[in-house]
C-alpha atoms as a PDB file:
ATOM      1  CA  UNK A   1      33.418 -47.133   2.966  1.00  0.00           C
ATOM      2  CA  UNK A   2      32.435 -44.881  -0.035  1.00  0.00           C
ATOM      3  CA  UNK A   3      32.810 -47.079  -3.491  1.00  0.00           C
ATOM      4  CA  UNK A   4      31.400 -45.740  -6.741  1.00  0.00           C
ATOM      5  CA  UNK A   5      30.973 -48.771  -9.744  1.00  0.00           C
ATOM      6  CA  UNK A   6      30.435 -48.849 -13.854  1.00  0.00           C
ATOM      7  CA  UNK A   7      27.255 -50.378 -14.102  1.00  0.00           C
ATOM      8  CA  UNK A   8      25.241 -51.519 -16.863  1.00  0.00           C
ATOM      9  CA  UNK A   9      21.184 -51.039 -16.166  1.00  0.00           C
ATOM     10  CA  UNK A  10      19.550 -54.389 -16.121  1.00  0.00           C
ATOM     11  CA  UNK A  11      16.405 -52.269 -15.319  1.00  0.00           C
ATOM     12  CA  UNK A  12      14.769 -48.678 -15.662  1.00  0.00           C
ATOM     13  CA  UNK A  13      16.541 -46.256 -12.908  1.00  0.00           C
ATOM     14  CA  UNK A  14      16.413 -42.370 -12.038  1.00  0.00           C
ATOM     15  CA  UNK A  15      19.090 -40.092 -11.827  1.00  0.00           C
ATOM     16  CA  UNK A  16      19.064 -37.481  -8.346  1.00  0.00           C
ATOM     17  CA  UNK A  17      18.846 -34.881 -11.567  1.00  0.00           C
ATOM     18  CA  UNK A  18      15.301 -36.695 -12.685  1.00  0.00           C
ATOM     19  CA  UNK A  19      17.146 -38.134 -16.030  1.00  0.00           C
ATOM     20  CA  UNK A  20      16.397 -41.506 -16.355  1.00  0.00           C
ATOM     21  CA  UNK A  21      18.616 -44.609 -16.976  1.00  0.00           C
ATOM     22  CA  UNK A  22      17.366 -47.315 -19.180  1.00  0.00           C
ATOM     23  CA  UNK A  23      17.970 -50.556 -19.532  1.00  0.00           C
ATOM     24  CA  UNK A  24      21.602 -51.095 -21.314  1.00  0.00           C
ATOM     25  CA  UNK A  25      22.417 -47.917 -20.531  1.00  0.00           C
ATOM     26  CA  UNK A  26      25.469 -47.102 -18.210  1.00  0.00           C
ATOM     27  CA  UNK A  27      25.199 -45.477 -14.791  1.00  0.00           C
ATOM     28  CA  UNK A  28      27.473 -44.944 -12.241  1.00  0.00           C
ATOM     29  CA  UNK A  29      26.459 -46.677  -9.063  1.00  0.00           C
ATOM     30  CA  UNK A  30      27.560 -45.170  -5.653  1.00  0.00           C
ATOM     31  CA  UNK A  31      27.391 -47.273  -2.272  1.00  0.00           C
ATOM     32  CA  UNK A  32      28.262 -45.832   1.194  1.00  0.00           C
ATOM     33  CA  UNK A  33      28.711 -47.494   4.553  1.00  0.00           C
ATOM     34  CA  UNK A  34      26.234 -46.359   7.824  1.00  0.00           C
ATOM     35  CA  UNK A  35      28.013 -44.102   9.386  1.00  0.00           C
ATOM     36  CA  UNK A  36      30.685 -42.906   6.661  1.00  0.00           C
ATOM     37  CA  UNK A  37      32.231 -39.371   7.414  1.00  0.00           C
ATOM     38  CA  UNK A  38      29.963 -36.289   7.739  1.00  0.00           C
ATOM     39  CA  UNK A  39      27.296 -37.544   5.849  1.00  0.00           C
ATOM     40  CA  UNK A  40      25.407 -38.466   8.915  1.00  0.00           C
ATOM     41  CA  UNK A  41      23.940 -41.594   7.184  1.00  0.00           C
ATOM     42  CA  UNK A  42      22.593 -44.354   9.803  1.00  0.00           C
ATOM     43  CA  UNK A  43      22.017 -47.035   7.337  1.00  0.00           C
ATOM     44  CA  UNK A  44      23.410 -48.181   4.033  1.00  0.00           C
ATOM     45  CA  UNK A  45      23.359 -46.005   1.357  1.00  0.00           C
ATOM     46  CA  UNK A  46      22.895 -46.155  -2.518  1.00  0.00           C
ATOM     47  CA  UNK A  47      22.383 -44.194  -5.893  1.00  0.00           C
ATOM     48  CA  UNK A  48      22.446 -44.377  -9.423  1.00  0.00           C
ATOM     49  CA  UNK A  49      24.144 -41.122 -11.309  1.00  0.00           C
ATOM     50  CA  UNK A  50      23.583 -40.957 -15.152  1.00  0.00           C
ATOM     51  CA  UNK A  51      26.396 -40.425 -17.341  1.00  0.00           C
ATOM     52  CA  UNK A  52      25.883 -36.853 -18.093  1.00  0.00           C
ATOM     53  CA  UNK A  53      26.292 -35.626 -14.357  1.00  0.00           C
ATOM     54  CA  UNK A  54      28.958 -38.371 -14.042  1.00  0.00           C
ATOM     55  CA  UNK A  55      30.618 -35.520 -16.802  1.00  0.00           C
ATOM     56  CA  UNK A  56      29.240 -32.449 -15.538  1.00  0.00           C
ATOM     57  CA  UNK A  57      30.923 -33.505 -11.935  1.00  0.00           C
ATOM     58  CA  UNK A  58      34.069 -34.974 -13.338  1.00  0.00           C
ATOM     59  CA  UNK A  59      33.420 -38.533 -12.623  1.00  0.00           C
ATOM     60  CA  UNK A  60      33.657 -40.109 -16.075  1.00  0.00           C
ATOM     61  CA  UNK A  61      35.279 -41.724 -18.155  1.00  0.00           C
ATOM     62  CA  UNK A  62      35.482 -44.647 -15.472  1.00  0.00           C
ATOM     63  CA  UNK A  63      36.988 -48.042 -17.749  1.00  0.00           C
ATOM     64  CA  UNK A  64      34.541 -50.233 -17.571  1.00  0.00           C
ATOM     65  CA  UNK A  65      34.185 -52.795 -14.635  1.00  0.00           C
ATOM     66  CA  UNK A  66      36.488 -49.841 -12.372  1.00  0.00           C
ATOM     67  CA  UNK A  67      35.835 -49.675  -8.833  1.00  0.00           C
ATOM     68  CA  UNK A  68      36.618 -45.895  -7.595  1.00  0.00           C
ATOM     69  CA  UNK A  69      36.882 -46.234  -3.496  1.00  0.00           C
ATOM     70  CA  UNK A  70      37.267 -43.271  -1.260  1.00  0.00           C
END
């Protein structure tokens, strides 16, 4: 399972870039299953993406509340 989610920081957060995501400020949120496809992952895993990668990458806009899964 690979689900990506319109959050809403309840506290501070880092971006992979090193931008940081404060609190009220909207994040993607991106969850994936142990064992999900070539990723190799053995446990669960999760990130927070700030908006402006979200762009850069072609994630956003994402209405607010969406659930993308893959």
């Amino acid at each position: 399972m690979n689900r990506t989610t319109l959050r809403t920081s309840a506290r501070h957060r880092r971006c992979a870039c090193g931008t940081h995501i404060f609190v009220g400020d909207q994040y993607l949120e991106h969850v994936i299953s142990p064992d999900h496809e070539d990723i190799g992952n053995s446990t669960w895993w999760r990130s927070a993406e700030c908006r402006a990668c979200a762009v850069r990458y072609g994630r956003w806009p994402v209405d607010n509340g969406a659930v993308m899964q893959r």
